[in-house]
C-alpha atoms as a PDB file:
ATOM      1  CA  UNK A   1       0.000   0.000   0.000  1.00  0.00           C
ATOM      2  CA  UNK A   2       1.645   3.613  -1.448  1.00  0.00           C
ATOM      3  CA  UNK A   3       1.874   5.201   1.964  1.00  0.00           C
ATOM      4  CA  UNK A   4      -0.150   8.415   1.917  1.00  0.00           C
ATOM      5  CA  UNK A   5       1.136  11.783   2.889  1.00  0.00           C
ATOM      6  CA  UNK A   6       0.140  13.658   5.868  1.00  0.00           C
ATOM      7  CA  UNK A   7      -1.502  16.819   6.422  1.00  0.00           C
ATOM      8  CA  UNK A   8      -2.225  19.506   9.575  1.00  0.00           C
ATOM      9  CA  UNK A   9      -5.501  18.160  10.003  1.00  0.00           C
ATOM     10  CA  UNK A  10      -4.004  14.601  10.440  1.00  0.00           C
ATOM     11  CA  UNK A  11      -1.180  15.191  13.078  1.00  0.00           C
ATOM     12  CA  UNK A  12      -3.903  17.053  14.619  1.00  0.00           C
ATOM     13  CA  UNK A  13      -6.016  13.560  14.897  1.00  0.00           C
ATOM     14  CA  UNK A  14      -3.034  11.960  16.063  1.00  0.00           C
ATOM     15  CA  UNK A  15      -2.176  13.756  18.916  1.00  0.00           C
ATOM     16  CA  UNK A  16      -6.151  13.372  19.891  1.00  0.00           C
ATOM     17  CA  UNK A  17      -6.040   9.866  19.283  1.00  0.00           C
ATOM     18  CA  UNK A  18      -2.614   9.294  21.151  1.00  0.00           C
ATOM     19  CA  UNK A  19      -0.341   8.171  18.013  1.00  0.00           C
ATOM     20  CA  UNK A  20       3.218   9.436  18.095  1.00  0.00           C
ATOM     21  CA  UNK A  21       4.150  11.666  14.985  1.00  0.00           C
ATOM     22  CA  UNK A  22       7.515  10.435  13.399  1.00  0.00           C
ATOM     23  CA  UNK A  23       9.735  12.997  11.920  1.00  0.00           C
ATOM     24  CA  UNK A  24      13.040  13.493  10.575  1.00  0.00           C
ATOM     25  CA  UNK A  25      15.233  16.673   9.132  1.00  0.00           C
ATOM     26  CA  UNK A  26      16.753  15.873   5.950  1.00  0.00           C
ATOM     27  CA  UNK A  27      18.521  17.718   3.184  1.00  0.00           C
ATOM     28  CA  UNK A  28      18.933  16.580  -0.175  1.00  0.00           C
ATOM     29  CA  UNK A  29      17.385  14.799  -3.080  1.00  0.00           C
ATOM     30  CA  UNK A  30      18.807  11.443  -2.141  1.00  0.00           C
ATOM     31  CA  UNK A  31      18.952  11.011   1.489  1.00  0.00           C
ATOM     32  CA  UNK A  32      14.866  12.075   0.969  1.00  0.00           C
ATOM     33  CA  UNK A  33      14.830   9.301  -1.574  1.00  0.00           C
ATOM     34  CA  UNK A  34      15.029   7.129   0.612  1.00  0.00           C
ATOM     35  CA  UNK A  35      13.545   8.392   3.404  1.00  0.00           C
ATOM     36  CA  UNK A  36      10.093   9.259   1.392  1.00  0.00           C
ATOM     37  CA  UNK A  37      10.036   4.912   1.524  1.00  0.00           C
ATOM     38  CA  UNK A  38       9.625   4.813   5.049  1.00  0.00           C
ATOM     39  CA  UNK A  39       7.022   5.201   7.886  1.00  0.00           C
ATOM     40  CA  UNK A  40       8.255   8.926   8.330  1.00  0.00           C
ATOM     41  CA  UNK A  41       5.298  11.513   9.215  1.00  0.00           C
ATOM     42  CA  UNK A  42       7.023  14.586   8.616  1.00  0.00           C
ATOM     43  CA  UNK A  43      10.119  16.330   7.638  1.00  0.00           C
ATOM     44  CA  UNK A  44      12.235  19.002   8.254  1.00  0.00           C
ATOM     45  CA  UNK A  45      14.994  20.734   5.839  1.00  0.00           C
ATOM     46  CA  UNK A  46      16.604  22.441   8.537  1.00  0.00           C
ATOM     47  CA  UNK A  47      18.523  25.410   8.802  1.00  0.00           C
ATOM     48  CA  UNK A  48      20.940  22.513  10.435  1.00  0.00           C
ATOM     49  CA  UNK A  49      22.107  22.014   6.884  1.00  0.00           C
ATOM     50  CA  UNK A  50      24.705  24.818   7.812  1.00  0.00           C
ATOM     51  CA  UNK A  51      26.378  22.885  10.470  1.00  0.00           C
ATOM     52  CA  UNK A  52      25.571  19.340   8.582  1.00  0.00           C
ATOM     53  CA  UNK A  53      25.725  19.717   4.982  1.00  0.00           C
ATOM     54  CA  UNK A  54      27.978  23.272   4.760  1.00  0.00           C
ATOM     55  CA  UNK A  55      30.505  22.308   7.874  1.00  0.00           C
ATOM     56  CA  UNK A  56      29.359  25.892   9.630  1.00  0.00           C
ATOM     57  CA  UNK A  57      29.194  25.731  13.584  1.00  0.00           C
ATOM     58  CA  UNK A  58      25.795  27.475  14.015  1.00  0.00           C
ATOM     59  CA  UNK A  59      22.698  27.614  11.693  1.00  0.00           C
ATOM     60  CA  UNK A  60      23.230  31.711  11.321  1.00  0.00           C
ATOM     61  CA  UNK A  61      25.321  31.422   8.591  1.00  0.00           C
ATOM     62  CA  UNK A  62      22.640  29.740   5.974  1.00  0.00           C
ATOM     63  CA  UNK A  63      20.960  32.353   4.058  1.00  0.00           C
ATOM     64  CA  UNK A  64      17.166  32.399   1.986  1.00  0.00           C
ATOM     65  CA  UNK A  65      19.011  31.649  -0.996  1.00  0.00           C
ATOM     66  CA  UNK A  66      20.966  28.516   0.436  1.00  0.00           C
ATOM     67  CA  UNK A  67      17.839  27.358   1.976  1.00  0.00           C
ATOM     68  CA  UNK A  68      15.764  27.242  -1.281  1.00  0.00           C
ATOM     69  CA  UNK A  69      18.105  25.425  -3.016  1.00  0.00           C
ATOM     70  CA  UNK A  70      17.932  22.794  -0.479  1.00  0.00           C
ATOM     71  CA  UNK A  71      14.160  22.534  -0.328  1.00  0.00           C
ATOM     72  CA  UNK A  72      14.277  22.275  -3.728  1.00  0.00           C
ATOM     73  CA  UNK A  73      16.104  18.773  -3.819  1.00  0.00           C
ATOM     74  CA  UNK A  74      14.179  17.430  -0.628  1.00  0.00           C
ATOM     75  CA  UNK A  75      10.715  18.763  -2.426  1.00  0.00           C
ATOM     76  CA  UNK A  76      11.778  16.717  -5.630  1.00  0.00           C
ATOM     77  CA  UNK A  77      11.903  13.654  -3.462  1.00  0.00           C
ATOM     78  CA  UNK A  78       9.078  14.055  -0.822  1.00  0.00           C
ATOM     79  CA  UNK A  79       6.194  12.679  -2.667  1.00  0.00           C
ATOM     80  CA  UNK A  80       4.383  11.333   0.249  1.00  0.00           C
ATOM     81  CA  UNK A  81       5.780  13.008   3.112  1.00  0.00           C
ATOM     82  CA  UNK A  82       4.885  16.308   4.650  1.00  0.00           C
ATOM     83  CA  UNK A  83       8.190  18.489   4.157  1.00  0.00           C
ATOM     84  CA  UNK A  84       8.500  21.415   6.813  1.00  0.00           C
ATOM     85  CA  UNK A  85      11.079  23.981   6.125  1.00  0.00           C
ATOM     86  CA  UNK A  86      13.107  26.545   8.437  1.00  0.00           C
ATOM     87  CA  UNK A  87      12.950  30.073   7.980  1.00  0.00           C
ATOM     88  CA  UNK A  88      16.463  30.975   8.402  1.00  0.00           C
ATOM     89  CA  UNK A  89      17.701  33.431  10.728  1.00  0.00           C
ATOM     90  CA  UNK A  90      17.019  37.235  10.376  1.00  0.00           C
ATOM     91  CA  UNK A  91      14.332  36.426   7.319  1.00  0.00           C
ATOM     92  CA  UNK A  92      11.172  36.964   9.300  1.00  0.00           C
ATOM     93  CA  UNK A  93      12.660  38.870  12.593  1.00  0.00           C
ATOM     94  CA  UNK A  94      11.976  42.430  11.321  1.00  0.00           C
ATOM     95  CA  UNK A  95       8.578  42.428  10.902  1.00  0.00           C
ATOM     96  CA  UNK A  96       5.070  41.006   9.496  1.00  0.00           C
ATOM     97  CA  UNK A  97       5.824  42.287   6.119  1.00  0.00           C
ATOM     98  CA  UNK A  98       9.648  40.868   5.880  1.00  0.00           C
ATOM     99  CA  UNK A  99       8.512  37.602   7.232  1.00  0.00           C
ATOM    100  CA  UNK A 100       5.786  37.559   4.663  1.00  0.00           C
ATOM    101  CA  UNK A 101       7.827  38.143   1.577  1.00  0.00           C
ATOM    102  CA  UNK A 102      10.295  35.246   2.485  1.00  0.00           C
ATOM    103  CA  UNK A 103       7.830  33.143   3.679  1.00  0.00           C
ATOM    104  CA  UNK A 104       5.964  33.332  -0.148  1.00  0.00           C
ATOM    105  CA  UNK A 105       9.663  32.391  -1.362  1.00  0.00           C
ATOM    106  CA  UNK A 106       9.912  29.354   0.757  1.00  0.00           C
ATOM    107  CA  UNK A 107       6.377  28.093  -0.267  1.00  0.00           C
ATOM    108  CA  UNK A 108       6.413  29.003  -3.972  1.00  0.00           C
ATOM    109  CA  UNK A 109      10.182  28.225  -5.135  1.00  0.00           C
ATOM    110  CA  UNK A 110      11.245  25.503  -2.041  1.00  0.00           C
ATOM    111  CA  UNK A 111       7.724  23.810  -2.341  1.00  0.00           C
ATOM    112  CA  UNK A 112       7.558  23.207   1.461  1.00  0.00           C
ATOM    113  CA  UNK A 113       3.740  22.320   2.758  1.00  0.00           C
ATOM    114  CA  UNK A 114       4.902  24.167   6.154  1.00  0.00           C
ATOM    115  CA  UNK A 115       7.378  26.466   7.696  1.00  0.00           C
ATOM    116  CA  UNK A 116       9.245  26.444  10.970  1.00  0.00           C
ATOM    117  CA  UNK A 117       9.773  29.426  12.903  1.00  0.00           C
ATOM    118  CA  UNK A 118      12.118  29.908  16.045  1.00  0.00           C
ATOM    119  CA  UNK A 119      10.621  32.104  18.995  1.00  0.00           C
ATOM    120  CA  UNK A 120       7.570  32.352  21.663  1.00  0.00           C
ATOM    121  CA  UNK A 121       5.540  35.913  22.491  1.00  0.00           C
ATOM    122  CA  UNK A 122       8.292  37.945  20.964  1.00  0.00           C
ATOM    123  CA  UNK A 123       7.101  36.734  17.183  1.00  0.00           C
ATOM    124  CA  UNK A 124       3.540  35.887  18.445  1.00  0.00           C
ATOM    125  CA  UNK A 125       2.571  38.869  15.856  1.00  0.00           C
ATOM    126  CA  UNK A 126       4.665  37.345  12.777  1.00  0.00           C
ATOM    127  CA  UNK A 127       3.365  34.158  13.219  1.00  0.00           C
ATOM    128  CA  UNK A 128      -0.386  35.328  13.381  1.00  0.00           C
ATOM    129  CA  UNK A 129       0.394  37.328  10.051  1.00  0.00           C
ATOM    130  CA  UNK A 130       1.516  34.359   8.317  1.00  0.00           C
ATOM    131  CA  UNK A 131      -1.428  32.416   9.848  1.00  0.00           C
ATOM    132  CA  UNK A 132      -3.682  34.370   8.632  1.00  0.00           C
ATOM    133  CA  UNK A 133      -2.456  34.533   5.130  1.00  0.00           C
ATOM    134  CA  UNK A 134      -2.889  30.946   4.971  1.00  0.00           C
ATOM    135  CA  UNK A 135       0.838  29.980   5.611  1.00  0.00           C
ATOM    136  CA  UNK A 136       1.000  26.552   8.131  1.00  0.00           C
ATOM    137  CA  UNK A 137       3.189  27.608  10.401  1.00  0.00           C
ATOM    138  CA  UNK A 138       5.547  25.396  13.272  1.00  0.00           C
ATOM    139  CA  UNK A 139       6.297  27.377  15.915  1.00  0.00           C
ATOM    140  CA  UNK A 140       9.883  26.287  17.922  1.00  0.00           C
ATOM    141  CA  UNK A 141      10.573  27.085  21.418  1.00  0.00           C
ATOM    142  CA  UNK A 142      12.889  25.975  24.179  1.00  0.00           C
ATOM    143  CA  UNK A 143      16.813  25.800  22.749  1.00  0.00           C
ATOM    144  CA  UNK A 144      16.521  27.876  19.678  1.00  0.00           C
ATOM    145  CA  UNK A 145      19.866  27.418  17.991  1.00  0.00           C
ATOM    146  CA  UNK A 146      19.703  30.784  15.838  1.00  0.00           C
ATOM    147  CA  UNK A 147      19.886  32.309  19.380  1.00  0.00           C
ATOM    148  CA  UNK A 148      22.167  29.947  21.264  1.00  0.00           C
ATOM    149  CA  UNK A 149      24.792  32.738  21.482  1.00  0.00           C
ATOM    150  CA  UNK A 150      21.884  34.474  23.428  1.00  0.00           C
ATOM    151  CA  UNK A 151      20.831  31.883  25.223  1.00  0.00           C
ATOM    152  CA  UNK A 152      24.682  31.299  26.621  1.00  0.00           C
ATOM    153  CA  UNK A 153      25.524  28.852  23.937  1.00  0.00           C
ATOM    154  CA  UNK A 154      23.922  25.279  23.048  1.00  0.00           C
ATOM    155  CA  UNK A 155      22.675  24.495  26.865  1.00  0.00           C
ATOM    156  CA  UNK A 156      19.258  23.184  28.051  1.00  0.00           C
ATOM    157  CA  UNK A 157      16.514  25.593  28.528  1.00  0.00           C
ATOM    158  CA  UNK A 158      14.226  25.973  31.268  1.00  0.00           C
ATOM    159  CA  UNK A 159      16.001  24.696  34.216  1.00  0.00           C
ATOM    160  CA  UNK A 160      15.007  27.642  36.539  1.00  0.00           C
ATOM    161  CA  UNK A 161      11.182  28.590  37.587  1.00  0.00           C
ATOM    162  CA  UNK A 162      11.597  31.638  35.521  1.00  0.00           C
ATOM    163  CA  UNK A 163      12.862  30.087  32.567  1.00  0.00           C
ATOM    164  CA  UNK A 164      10.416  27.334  32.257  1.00  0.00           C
ATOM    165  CA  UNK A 165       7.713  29.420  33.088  1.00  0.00           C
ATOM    166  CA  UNK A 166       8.624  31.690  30.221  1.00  0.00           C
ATOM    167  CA  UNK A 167       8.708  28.118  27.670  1.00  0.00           C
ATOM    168  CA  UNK A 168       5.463  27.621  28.880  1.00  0.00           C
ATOM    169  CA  UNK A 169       4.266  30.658  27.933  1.00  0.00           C
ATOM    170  CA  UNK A 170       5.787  30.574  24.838  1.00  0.00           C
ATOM    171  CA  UNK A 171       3.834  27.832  23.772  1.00  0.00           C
ATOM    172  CA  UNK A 172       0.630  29.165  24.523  1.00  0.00           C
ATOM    173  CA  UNK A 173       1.831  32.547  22.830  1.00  0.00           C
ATOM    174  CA  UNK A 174       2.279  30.371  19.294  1.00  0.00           C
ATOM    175  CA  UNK A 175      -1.185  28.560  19.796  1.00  0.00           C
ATOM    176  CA  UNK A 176      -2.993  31.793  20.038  1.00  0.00           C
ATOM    177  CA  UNK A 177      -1.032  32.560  17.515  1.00  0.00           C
ATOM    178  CA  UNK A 178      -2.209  29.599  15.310  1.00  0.00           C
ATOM    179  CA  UNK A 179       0.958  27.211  14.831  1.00  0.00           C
ATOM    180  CA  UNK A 180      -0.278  23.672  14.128  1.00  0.00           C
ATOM    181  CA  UNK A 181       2.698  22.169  15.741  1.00  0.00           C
ATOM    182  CA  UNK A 182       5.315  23.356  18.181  1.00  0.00           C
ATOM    183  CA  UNK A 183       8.921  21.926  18.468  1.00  0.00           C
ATOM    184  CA  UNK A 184      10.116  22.129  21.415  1.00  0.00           C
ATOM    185  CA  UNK A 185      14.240  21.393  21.875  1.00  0.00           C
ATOM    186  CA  UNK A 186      16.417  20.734  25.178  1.00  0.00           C
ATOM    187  CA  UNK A 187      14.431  21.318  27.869  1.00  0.00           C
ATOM    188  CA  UNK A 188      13.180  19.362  30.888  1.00  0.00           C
ATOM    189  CA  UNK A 189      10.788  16.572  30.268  1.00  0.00           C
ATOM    190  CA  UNK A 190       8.220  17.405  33.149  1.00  0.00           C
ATOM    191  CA  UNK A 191       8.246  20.906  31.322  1.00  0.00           C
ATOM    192  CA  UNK A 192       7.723  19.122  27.696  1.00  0.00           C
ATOM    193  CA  UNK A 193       4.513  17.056  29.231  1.00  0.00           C
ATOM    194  CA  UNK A 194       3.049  20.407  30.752  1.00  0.00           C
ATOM    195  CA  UNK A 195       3.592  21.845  27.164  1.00  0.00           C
ATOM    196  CA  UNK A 196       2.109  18.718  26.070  1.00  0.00           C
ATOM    197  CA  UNK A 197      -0.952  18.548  28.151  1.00  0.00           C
ATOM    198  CA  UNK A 198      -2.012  22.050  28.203  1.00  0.00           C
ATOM    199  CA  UNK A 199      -1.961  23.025  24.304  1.00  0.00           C
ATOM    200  CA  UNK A 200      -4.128  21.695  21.523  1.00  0.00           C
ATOM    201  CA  UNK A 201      -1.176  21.264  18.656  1.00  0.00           C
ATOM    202  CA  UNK A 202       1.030  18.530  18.337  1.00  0.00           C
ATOM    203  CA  UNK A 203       4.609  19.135  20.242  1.00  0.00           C
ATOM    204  CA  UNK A 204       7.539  17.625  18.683  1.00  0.00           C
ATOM    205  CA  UNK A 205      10.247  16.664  20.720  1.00  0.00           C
ATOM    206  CA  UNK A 206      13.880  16.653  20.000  1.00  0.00           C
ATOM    207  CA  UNK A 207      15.799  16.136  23.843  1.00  0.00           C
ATOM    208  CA  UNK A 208      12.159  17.002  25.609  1.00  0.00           C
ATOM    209  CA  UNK A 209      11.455  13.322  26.843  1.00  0.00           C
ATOM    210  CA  UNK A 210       9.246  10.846  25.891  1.00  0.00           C
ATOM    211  CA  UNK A 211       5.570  12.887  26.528  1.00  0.00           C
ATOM    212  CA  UNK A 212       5.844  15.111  23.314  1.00  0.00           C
ATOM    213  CA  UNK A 213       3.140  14.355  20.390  1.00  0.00           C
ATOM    214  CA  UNK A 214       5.648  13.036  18.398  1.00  0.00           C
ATOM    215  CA  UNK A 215       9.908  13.022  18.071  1.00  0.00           C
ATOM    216  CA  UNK A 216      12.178  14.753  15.550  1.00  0.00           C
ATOM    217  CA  UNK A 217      15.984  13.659  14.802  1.00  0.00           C
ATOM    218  CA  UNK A 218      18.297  14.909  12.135  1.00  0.00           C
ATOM    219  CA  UNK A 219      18.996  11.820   9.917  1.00  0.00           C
ATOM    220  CA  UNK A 220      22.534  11.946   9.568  1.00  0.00           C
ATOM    221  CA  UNK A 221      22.541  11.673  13.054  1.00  0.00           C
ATOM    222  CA  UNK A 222      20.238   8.637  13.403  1.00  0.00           C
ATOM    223  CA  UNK A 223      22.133   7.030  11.038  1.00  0.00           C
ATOM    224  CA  UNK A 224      25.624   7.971  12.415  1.00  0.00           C
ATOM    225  CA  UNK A 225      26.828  10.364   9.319  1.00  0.00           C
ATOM    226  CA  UNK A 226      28.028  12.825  11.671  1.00  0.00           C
ATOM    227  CA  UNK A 227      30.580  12.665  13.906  1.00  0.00           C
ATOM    228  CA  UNK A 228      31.714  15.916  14.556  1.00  0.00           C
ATOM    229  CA  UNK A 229      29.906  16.457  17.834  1.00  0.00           C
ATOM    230  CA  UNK A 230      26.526  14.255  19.339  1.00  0.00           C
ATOM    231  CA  UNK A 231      24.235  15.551  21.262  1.00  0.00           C
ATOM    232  CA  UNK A 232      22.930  14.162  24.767  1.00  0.00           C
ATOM    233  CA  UNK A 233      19.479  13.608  23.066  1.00  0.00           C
ATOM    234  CA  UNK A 234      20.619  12.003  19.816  1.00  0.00           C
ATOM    235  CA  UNK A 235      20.355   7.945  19.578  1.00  0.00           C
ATOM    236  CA  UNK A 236      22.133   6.190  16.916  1.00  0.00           C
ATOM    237  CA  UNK A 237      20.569   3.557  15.302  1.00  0.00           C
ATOM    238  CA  UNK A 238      23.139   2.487  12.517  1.00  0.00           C
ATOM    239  CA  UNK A 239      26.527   3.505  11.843  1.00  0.00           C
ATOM    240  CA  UNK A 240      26.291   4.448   8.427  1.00  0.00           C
ATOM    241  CA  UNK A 241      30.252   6.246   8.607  1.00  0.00           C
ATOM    242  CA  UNK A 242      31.620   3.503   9.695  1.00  0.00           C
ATOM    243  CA  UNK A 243      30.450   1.476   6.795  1.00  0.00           C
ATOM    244  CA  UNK A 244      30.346   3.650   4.281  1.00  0.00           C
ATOM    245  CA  UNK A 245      34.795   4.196   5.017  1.00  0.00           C
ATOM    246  CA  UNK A 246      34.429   0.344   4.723  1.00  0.00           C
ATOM    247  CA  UNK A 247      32.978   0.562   1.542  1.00  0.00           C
ATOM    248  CA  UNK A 248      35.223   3.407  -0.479  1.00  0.00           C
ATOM    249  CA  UNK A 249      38.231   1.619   1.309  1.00  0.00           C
ATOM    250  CA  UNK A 250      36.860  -1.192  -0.204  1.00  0.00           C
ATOM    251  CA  UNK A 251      36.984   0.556  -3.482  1.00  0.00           C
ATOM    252  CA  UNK A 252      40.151   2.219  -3.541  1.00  0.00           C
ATOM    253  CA  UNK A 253      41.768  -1.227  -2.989  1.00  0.00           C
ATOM    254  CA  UNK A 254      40.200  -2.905  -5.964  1.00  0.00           C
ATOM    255  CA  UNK A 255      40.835  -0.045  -8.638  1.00  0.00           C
ATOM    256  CA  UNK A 256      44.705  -0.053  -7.192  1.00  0.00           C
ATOM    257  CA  UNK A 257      45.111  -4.056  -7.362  1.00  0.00           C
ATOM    258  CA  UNK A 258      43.246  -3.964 -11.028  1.00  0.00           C
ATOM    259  CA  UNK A 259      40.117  -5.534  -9.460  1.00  0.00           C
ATOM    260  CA  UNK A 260      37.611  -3.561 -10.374  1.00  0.00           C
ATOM    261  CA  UNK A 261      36.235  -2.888 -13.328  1.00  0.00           C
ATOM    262  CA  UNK A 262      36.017  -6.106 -14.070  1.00  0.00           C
ATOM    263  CA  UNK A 263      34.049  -7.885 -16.891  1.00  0.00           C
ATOM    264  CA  UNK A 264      30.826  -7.362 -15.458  1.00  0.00           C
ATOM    265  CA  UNK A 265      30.832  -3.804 -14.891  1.00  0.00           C
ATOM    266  CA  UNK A 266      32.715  -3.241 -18.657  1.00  0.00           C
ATOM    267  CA  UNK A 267      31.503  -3.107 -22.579  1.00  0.00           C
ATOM    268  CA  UNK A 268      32.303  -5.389 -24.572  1.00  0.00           C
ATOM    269  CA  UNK A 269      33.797  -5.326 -28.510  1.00  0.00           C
ATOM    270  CA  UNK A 270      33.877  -8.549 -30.934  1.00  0.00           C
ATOM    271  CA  UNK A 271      37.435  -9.906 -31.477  1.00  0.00           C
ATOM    272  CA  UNK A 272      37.153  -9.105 -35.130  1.00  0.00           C
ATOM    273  CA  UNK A 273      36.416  -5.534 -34.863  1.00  0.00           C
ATOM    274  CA  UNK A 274      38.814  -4.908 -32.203  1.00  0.00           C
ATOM    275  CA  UNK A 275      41.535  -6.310 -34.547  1.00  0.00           C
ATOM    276  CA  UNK A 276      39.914  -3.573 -37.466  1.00  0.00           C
ATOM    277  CA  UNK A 277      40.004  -1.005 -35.295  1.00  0.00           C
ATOM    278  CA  UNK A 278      43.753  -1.624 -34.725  1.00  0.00           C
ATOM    279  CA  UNK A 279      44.749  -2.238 -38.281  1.00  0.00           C
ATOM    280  CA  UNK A 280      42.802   1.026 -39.336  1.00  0.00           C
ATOM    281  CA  UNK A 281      44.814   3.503 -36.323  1.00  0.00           C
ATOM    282  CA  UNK A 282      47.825   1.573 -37.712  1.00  0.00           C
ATOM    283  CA  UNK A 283      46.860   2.861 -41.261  1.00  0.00           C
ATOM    284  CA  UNK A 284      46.484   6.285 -39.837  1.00  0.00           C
ATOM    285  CA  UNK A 285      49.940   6.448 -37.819  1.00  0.00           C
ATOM    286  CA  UNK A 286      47.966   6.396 -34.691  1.00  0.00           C
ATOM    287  CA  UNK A 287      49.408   3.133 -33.745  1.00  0.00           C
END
């Protein structure tokens, strides 16, 4: 059975009917190849894809431009999966109007079905604008890694009283506001299931515990791609590195010992026409 792709309304149903939304961030045409085969809910081209894919240390230094071309290639593959996109940073800060001319540019050239948004009350009013021009919007609160150097650097939010009162808040800023999910990143689980139990939307967890809606991980960390630095919250469940240095190894031995190509992965010529070929460059002075 073709698996059928998701929509607003349905991860809405799930989270009322207690079924865990799957999601992953991805970000290129064939990583989302594969992944558009699977059970996956959602996705997410991140603005990750400057520390993952562009070897940046924060997710500041991707622009609109970069972005698009990126949801371009995971658009081209995500036939049946919801695809969520970030709005990089300082694209929608300014104001309503800003936020609404990238916005149209992530939607009409990167072909995302949704766009993720990093903030609580302070863009309440952007993300009602968008709202209300018919943009789905995710809202994303907790550790927001365009404002890690803010927020003291890549730490776990609301640990104090004040702090996770303000995440709470936050949340129920971006459901008035009229998100129809909410990510919330590195914060305390009992804080997560509060989140969880008190708004409406769907909250997807990435390091919030197990009492989210549903759980997001970036795949090149599930499938051990990157090793550059792993996060408390990330579980591995293959080592694709590892076996992918196996296999070019692998490679690099068999072209150097005249292994491969072999016969099976080379054209063939008859005999007689190789020997033509021959005499005819020997008729030219080529041989």
């Amino acid at each position: 059975m073709e698996k059928q792709k998701g929509n607003i309304l349905k991860f809405k149903e799930m989270k009322q009917q207690g079924k865990k939304i799957t999601m992953v961030t991805t970000y290129d045409f064939g990583m989302m190849s594969q992944v558009d085969k699977t059970d996956v809910d959602m996705i997410l081209v991140g603005d990750s894809a400057a520390n993952t894919m562009m070897g940046y240390e924060g997710t500041v230094h991707i622009d609109l431009d970069t972005m698009l071309v990126f949801c371009k290639a995971v658009a081209n593959a995500a036939k049946h999966t919801f695809m969520v996109a970030d709005m990089p940073f300082m694209t929608y800060e300014i104001g309503p109007e800003q936020a609404m001319l990238n916005a149209g540019r992530m939607i009409r050239e990167g072909h995302a079905d949704a766009l993720k948004l990093e903030g609580g009350e302070r863009i309440e009013h952007i993300v009602t604008a968008l709202v209300k021009a018919g943009i789905p919007v995710m809202g994303h609160i907790g550790l927001t890694p365009q404002s890690a150097a803010q927020l003291g650097g890549f730490k776990v939010q609301g640990k104090s009283l004040e702090s996770a009162r303000q995440i709470v808040k936050d949340a129920l800023a971006l459901e008035r506001a009229g998100v129809f999910a909410i990510t919330l990143e590195a914060i305390p689980s009992p804080v997560a299931k509060i989140i969880t139990d008190t708004v409406k939307v769907p909250t997807i967890g990435i390091g919030a515990g197990n009492d989210c809606d549903g759980q997001i991980l970036v795949i090149h960390d599930l499938l051990g791609l990157f090793d550059r630095y792993t996060p408390k919250f990330v579980k591995r469940y293959a080592n694709l590195g590892e076996d992918m240095q196996k296999a070019i190894n692998t490679y690099c031995r068999e072209v150097r010992d005249g292994v491969f190509p072999d016969e099976e992965h080379s054209f063939s010529m008859s005999k007689e026409l190789a020997e033509q070929l021959a005499e005819e460059l020997r008729k030219d002075g080529i041989l």
